[in-house]
C-alpha atoms as a PDB file:
ATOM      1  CA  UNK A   1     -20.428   2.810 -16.127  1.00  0.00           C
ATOM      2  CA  UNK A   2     -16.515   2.838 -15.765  1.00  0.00           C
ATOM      3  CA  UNK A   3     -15.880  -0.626 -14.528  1.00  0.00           C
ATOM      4  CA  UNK A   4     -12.495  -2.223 -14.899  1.00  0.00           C
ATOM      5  CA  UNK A   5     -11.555  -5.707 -15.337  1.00  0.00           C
ATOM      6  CA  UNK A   6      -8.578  -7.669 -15.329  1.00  0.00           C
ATOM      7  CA  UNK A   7      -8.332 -11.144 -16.756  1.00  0.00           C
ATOM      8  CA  UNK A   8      -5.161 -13.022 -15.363  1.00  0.00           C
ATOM      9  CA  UNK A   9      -3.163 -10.531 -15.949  1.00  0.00           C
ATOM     10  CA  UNK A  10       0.569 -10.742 -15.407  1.00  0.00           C
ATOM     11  CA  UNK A  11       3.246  -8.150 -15.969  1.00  0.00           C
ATOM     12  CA  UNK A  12       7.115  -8.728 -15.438  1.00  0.00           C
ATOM     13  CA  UNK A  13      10.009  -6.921 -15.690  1.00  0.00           C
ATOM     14  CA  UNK A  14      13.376  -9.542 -17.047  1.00  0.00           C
ATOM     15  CA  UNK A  15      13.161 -12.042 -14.620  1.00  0.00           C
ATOM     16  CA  UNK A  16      11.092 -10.153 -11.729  1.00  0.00           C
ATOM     17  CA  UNK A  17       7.280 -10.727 -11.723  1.00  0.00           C
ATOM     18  CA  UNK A  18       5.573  -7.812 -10.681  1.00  0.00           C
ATOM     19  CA  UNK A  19       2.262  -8.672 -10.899  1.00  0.00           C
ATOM     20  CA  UNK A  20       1.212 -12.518 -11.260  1.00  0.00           C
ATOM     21  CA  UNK A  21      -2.341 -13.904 -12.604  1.00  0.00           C
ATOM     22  CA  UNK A  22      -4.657 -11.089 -11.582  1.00  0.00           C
ATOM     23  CA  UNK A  23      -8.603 -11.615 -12.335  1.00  0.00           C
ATOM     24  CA  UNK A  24     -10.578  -8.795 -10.265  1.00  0.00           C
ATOM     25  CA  UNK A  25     -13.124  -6.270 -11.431  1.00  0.00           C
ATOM     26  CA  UNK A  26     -13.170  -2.910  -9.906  1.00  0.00           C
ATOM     27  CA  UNK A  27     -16.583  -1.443 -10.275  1.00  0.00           C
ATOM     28  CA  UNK A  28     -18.626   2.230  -9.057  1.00  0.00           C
ATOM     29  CA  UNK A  29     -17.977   3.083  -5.234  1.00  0.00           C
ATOM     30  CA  UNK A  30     -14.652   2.721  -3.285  1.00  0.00           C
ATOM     31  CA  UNK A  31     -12.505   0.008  -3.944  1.00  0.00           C
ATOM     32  CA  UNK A  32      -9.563  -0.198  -1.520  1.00  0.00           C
ATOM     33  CA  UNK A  33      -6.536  -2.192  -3.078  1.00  0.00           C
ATOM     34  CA  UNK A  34      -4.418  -3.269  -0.071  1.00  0.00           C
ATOM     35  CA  UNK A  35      -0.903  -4.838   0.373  1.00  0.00           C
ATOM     36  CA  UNK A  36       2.267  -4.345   2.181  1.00  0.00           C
ATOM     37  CA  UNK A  37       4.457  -2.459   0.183  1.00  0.00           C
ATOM     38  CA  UNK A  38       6.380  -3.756  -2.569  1.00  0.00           C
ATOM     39  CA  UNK A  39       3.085  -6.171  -3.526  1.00  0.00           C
ATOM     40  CA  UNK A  40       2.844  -4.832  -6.803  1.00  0.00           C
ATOM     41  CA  UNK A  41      -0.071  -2.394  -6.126  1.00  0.00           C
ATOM     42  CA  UNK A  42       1.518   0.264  -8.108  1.00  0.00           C
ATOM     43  CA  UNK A  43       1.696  -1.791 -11.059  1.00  0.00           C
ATOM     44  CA  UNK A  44      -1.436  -2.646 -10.631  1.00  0.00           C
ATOM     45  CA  UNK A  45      -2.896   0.980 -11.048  1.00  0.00           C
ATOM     46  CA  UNK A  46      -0.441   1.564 -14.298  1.00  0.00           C
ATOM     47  CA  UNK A  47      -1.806  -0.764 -15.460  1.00  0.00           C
ATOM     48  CA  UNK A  48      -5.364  -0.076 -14.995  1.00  0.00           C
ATOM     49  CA  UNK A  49      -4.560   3.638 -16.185  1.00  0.00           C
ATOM     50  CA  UNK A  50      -3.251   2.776 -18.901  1.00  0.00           C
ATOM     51  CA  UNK A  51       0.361   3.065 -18.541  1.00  0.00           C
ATOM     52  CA  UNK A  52       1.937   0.175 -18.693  1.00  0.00           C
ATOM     53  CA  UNK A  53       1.620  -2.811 -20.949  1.00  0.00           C
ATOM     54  CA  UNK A  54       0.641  -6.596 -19.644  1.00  0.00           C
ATOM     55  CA  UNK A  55       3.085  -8.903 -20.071  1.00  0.00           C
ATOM     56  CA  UNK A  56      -0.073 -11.325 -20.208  1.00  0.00           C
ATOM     57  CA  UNK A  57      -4.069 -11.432 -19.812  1.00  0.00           C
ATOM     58  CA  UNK A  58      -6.267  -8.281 -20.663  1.00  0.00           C
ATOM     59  CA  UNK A  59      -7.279  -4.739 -19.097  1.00  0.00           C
ATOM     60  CA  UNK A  60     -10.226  -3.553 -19.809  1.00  0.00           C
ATOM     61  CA  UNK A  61     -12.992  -0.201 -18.888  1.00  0.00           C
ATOM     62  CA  UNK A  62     -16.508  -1.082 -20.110  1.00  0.00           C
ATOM     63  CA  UNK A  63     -15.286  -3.887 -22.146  1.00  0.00           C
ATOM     64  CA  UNK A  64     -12.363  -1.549 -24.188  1.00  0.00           C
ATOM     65  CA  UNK A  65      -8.448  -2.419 -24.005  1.00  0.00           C
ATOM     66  CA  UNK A  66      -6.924  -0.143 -21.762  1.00  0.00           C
ATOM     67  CA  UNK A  67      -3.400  -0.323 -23.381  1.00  0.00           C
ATOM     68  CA  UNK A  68      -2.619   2.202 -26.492  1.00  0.00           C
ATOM     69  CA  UNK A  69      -6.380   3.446 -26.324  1.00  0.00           C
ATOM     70  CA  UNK A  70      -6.110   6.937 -25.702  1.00  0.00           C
ATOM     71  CA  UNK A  71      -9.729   7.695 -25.485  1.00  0.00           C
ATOM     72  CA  UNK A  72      -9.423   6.284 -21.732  1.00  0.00           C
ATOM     73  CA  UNK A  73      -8.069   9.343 -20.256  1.00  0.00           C
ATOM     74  CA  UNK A  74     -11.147  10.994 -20.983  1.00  0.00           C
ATOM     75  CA  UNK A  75     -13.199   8.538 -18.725  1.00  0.00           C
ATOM     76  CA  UNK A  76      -9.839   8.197 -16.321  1.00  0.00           C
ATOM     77  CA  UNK A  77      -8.065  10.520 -13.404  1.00  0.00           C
ATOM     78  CA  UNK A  78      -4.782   9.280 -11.863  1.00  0.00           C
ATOM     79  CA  UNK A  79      -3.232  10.730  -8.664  1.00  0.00           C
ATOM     80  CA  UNK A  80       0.261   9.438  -8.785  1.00  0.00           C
ATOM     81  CA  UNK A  81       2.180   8.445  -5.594  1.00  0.00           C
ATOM     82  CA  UNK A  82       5.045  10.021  -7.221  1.00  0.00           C
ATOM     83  CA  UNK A  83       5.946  13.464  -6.016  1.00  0.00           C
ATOM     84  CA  UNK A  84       5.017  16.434  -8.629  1.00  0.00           C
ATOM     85  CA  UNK A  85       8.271  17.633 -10.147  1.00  0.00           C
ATOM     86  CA  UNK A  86       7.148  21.068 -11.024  1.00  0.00           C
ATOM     87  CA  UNK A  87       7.485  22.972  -7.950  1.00  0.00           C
ATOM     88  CA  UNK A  88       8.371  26.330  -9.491  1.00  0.00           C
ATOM     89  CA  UNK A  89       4.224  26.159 -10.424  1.00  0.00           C
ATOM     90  CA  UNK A  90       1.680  27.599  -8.893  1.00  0.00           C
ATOM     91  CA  UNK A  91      -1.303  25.130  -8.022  1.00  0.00           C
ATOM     92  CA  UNK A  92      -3.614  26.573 -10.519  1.00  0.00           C
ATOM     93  CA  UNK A  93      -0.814  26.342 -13.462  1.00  0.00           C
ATOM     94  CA  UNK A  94      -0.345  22.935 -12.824  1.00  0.00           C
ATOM     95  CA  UNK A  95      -4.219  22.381 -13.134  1.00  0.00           C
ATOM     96  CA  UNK A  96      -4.776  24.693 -15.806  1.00  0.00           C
ATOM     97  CA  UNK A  97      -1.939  23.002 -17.966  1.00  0.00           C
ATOM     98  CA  UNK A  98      -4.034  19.751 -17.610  1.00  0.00           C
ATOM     99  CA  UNK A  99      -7.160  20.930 -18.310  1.00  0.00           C
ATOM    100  CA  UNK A 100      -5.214  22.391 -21.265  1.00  0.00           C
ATOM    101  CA  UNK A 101      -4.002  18.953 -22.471  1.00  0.00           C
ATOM    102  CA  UNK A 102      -8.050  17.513 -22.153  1.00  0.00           C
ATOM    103  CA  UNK A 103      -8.677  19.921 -24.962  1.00  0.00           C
ATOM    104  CA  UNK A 104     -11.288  20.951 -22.350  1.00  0.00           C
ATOM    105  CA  UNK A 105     -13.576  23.870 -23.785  1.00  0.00           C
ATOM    106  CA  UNK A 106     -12.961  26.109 -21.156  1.00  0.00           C
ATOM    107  CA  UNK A 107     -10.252  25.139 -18.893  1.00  0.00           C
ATOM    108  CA  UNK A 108     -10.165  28.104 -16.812  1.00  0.00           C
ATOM    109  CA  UNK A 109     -13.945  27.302 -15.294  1.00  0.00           C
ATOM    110  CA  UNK A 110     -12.467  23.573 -15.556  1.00  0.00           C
ATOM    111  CA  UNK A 111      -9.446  24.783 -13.371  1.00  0.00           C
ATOM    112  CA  UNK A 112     -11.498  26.494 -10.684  1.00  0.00           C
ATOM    113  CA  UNK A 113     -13.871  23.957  -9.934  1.00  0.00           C
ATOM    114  CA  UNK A 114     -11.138  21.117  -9.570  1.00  0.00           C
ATOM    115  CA  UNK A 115      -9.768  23.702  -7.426  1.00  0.00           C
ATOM    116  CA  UNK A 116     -12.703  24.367  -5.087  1.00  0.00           C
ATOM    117  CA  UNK A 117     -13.745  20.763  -4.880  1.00  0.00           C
ATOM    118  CA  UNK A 118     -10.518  19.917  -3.111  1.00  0.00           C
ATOM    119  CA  UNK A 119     -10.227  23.848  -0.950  1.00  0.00           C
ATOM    120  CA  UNK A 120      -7.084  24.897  -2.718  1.00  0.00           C
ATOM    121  CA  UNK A 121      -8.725  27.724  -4.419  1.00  0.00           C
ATOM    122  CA  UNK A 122      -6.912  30.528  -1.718  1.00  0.00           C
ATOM    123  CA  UNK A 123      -3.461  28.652  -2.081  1.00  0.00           C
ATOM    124  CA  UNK A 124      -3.453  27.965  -5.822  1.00  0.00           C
ATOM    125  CA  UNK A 125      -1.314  31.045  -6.362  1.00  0.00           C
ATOM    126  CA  UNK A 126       1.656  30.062  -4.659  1.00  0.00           C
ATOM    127  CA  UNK A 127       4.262  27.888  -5.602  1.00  0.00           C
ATOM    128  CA  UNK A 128       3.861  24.362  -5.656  1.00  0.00           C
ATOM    129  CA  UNK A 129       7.427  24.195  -3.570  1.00  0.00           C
ATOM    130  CA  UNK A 130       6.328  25.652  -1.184  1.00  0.00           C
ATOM    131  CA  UNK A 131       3.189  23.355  -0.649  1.00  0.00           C
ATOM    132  CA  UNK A 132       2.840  20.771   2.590  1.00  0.00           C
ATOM    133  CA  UNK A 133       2.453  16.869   1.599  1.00  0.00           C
ATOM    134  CA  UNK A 134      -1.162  17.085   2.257  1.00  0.00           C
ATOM    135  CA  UNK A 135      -1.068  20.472  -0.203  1.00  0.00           C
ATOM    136  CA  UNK A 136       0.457  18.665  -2.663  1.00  0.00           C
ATOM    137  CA  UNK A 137      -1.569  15.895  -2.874  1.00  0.00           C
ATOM    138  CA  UNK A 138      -4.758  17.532  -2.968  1.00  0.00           C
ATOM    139  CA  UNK A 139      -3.916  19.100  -6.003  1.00  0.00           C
ATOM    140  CA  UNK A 140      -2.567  16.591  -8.046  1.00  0.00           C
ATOM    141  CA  UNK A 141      -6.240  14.929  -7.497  1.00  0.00           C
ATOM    142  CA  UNK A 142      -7.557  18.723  -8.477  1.00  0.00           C
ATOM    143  CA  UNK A 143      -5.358  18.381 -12.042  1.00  0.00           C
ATOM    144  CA  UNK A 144      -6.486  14.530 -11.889  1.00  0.00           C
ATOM    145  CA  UNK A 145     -10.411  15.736 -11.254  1.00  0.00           C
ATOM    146  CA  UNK A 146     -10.110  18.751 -13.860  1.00  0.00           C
ATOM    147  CA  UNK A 147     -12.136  16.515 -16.821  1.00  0.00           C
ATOM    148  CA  UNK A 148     -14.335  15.251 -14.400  1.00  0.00           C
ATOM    149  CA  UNK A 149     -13.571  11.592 -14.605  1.00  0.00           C
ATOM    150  CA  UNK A 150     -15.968   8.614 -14.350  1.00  0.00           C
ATOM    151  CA  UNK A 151     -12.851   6.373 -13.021  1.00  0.00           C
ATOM    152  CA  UNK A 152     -10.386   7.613 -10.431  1.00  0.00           C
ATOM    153  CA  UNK A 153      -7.091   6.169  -9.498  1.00  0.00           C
ATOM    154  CA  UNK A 154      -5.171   7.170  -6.246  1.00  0.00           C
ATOM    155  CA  UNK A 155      -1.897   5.541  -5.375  1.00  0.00           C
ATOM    156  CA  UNK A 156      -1.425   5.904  -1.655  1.00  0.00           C
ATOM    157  CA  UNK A 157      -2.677   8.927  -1.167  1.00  0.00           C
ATOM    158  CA  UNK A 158      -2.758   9.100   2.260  1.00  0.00           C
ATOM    159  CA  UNK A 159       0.853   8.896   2.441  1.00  0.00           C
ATOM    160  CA  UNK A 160       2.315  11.464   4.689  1.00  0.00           C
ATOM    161  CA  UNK A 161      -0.544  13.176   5.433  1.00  0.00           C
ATOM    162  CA  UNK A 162      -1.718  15.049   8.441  1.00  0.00           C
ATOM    163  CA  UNK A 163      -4.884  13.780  10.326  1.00  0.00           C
ATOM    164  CA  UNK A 164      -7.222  17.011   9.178  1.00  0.00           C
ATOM    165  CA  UNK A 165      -5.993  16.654   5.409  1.00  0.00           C
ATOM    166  CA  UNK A 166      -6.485  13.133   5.823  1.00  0.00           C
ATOM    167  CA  UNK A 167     -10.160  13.158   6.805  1.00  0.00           C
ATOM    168  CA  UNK A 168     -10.797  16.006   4.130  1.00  0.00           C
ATOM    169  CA  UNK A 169      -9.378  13.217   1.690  1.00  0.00           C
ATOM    170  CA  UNK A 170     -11.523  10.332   3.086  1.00  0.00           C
ATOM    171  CA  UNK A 171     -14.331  12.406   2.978  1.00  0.00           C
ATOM    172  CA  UNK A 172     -14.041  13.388  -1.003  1.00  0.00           C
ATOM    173  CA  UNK A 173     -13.141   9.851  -2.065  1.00  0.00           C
ATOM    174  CA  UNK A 174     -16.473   8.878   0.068  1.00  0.00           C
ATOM    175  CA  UNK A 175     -18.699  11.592  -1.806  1.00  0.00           C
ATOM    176  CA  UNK A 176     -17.062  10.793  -5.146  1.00  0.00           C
ATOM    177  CA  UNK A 177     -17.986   6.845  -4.813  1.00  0.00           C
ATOM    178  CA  UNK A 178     -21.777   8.071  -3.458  1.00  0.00           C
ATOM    179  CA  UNK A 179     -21.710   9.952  -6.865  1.00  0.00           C
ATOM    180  CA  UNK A 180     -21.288   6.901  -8.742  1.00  0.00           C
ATOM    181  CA  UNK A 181     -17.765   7.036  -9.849  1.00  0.00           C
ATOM    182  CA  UNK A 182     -15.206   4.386  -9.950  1.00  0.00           C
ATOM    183  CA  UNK A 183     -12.832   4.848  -7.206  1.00  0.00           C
ATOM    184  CA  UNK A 184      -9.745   2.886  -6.402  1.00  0.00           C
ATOM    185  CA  UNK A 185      -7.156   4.069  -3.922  1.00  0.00           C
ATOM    186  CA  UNK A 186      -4.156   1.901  -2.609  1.00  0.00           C
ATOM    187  CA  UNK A 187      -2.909   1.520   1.025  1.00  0.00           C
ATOM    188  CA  UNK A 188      -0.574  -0.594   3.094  1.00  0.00           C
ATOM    189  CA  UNK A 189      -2.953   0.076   5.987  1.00  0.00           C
ATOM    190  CA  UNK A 190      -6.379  -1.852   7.045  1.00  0.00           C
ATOM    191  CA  UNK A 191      -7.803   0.707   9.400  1.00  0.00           C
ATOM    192  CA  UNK A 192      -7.419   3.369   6.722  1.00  0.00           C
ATOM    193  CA  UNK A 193      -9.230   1.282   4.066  1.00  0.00           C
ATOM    194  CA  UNK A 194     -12.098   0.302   6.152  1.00  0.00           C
ATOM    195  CA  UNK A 195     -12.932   4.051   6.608  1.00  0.00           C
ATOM    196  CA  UNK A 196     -13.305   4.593   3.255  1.00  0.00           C
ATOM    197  CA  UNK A 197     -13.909   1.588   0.634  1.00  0.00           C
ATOM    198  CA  UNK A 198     -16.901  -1.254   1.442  1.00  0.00           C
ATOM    199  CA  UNK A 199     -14.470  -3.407  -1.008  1.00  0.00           C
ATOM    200  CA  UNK A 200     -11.293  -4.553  -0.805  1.00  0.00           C
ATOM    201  CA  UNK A 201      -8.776  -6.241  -2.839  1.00  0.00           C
ATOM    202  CA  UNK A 202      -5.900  -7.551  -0.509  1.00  0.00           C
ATOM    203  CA  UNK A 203      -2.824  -8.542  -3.072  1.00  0.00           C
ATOM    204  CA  UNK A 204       0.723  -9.342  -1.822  1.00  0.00           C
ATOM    205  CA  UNK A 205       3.691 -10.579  -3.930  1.00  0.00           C
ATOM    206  CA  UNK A 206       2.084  -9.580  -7.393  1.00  0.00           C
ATOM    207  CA  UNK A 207      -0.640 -12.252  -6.121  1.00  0.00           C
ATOM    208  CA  UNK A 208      -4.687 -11.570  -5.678  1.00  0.00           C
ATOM    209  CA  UNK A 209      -4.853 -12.721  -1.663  1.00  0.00           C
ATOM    210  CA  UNK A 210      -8.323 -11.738  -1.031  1.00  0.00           C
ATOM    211  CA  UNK A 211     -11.242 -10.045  -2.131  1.00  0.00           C
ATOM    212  CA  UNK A 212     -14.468  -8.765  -0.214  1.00  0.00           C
ATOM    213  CA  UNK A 213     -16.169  -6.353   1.914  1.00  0.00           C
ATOM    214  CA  UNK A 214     -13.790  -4.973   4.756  1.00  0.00           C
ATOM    215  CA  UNK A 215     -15.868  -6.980   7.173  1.00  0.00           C
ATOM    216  CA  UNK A 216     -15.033 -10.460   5.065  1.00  0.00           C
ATOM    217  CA  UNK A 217     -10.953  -9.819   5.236  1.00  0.00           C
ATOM    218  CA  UNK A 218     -11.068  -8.317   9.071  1.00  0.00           C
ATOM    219  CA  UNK A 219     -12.541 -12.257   9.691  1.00  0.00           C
ATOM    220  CA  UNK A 220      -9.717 -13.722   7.155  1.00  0.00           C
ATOM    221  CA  UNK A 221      -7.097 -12.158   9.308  1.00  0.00           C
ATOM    222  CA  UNK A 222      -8.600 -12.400  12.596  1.00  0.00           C
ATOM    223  CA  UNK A 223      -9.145 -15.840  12.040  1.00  0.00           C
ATOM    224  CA  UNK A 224      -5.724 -17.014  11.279  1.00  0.00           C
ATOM    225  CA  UNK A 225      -3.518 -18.533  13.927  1.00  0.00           C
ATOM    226  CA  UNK A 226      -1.268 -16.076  15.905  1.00  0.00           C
ATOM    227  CA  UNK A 227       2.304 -16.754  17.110  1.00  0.00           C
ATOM    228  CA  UNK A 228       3.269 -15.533  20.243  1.00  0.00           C
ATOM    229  CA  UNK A 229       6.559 -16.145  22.839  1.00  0.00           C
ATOM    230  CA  UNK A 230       5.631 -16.814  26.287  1.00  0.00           C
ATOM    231  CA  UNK A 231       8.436 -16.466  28.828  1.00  0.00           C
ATOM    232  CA  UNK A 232       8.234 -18.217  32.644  1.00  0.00           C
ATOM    233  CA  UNK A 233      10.199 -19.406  34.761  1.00  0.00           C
ATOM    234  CA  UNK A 234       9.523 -22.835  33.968  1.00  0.00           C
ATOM    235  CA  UNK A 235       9.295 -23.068  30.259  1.00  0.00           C
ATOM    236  CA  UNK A 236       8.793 -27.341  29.731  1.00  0.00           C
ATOM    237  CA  UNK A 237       6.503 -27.232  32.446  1.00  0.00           C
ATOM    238  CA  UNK A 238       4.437 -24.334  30.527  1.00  0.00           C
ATOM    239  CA  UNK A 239       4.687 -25.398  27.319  1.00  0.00           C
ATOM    240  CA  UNK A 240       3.525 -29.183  28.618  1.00  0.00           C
ATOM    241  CA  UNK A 241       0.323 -27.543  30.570  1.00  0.00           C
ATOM    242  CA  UNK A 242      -0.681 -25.314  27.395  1.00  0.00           C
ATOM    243  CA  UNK A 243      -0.691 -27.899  24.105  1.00  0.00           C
ATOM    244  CA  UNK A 244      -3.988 -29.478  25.951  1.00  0.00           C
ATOM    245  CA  UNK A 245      -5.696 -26.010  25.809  1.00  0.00           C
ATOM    246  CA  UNK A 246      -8.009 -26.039  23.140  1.00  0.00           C
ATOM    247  CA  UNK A 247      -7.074 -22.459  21.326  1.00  0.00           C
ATOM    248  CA  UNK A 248      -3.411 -23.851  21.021  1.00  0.00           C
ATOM    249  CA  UNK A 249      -2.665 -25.726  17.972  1.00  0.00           C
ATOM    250  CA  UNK A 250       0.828 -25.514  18.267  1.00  0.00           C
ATOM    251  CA  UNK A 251       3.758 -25.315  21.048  1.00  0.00           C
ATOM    252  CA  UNK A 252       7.737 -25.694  20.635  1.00  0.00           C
ATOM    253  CA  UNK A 253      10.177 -24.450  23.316  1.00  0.00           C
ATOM    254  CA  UNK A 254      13.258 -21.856  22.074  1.00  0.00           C
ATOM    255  CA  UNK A 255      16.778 -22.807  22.779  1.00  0.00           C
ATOM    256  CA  UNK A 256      17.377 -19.446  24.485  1.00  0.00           C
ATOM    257  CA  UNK A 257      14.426 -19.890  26.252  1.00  0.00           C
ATOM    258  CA  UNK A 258      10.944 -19.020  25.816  1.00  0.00           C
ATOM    259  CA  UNK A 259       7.731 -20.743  24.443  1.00  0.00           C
ATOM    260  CA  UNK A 260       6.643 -20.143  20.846  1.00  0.00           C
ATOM    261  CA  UNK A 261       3.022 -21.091  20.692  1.00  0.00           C
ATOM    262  CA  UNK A 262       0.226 -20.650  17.419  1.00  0.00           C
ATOM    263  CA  UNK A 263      -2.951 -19.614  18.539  1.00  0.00           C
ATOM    264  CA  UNK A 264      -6.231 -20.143  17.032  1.00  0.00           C
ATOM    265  CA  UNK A 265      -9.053 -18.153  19.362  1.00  0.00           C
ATOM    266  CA  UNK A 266      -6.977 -15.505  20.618  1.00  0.00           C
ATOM    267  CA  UNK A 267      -9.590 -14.493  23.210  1.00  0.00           C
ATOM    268  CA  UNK A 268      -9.831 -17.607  24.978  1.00  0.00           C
ATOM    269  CA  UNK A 269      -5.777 -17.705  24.828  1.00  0.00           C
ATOM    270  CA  UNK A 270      -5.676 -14.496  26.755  1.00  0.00           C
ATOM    271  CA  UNK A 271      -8.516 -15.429  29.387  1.00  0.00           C
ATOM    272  CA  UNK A 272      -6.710 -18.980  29.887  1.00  0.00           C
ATOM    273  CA  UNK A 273      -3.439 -18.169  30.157  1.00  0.00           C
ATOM    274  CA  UNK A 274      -3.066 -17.161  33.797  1.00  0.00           C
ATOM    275  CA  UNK A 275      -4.949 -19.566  34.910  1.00  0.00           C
ATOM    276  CA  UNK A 276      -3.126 -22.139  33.348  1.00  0.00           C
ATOM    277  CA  UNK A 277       0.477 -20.671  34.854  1.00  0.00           C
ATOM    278  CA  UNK A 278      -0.882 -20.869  38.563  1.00  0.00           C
ATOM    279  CA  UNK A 279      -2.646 -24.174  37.981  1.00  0.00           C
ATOM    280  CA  UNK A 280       1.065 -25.177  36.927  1.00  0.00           C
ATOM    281  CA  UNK A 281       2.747 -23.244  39.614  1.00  0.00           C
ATOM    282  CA  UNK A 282       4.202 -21.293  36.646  1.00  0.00           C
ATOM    283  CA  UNK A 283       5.852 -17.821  36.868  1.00  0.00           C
ATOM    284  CA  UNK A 284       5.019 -15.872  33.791  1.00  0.00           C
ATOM    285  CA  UNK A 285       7.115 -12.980  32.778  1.00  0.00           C
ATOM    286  CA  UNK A 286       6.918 -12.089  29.344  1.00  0.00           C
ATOM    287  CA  UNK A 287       4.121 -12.894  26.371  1.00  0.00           C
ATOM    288  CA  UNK A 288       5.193 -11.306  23.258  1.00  0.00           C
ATOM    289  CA  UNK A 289       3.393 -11.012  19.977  1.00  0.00           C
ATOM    290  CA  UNK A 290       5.579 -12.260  16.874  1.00  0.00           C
ATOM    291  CA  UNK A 291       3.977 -11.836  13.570  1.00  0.00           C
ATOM    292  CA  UNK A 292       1.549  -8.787  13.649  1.00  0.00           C
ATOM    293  CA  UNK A 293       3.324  -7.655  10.751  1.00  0.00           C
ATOM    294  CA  UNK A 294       1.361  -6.819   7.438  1.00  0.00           C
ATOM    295  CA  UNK A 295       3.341  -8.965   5.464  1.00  0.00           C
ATOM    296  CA  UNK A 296       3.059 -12.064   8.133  1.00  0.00           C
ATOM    297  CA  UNK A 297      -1.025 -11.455   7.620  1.00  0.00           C
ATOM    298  CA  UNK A 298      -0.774 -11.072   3.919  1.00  0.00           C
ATOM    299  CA  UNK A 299       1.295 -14.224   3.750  1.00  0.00           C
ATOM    300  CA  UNK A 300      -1.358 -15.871   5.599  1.00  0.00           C
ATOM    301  CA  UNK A 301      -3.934 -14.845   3.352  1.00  0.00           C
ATOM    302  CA  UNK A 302      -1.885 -16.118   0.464  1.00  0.00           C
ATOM    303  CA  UNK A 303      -1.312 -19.572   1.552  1.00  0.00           C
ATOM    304  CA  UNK A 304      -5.113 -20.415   2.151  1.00  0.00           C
END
């Protein structure tokens, strides 16, 4: 089946908690696991594959510790955000050696499929070094593809890579989660997620934030209140003429000047806001978002 499940699972590092009280399970299809960086997504995949101990809680594929069970690796592929180190490779060394260390049968036939799956059959004779980022990345998930995995783990792999490579990407993870493999990929980035994964796991600060289809956490964040500063000519007349607008739930005028005000239906806020400056005989001359920031969503999201 290759599902994966993690029961509260914590892992920290001295003092620093990485990853804090996880319970999800990660099942067949696309799973996007989203977060601003520095959430603790890349712990989150060691862990999965197998690298790295919990410091608490259990991870498990098909109901087997994942931790010091080296039969895993059969059923698991990992593409690494990490850069590969061994440039002075070709491509098809680098996969070969892999398919080496499977114990695979026949590695070479292992080798060139990997390799045609992700196109890099013509340019698996150079150098890795001498690879693009996009290059690169498609074959480390050739050497990660190479025992033909049930479970696949991609740690932003998207990451510096140009629009055409990143379609081509998309598109595999797509027909590998059609094929009924496990897929998981991490991202910082919403739009990229909802192109490819129907789930999503939203975690931020080593915390679970969210979980659901990409339609369910576009609502979550849509739905929060947004801050904005609104700058007029009149600011105490402004801010007294917008707190009786219904999609303003809050309103609190800057020192320096300005209006900071939390909106609920941003819609409504944009259609009502002119209106309500020349019903006041207000000037406006600046609105400004101020928290559009992953992390300011994420944080949201938390705090629920």
């Amino acid at each position: 089946m290759g599902t994966i499940s993690l029961e509260a699972v914590s892992r920290w590092y001295g003092n620093v908690v990485a990853v804090n009280g996880i319970t999800m399970t990660v099942g067949p299809g696309v799973t996007g696991l989203l977060g601003p960086n520095g959430a603790g997504k890349t712990t989150l995949i060691a862990l999965m594959a197998g690298f790295l101990s919990p410091s608490a809680g259990t991870v498990t594929l098909d109901g087997d510790t994942i931790w010091r069970n080296t039969e895993v690796y059969r059923t698991i592929g990992l593409v690494p955000e990490r850069e590969i180190s061994f440039g002075y490779l070709t491509g098809r060394q680098f996969v070969l050696a892999n398919a080496e260390l499977h114990g695979l049968t026949d590695p070479g036939a292992a080798c060139q499929r990997a390799l045609e799956v992700v196109e890099m059959v013509e340019p698996a004779s150079r150098r890795i070094g001498t690879y693009s980022k996009g290059m690169r990345q498609r074959v480390k998930l050739a050497s990660a593809l190479v025992h033909d995995p049930s479970v696949l783990l991609l740690d932003e792999p998207f990451n510096g890579v140009d629009p055409r490579q990143r379609l081509h990407l998309m598109a595999l993870l797509q027909r590998f989660g059609a094929e009924g493999r496990t897929v998981l990929f991490s991202s910082h980035i919403l739009e990229e997620v909802e192109q490819v994964a129907r789930q999503i796991e939203v975690v931020v600060s080593g915390r679970h934030a969210a979980s659901g289809d990409f339609g369910e956490i576009r609502r979550l964040m849509t739905d929060r209140p947004v801050q904005y500063v609104v700058v007029s000519d009149d600011d105490r007349t402004l801010a007294s003429a917008l707190i009786s607008e219904p999609s303003v739930v809050a309103v609190g005028l800057r020192p320096r000047g300005g209006v900071d005000v939390s909106v609920t239906d941003l819609g409504e806020f944009a259609h009502r806001l002119p209106r309500v400056a020349r019903d006041a005989r207000v000037r406006l001359v600046e609105l400004t978002p101020t928290d559009e920031s992953l992390e300011s969503v994420f944080s949201y999201l938390v705090g629920r």
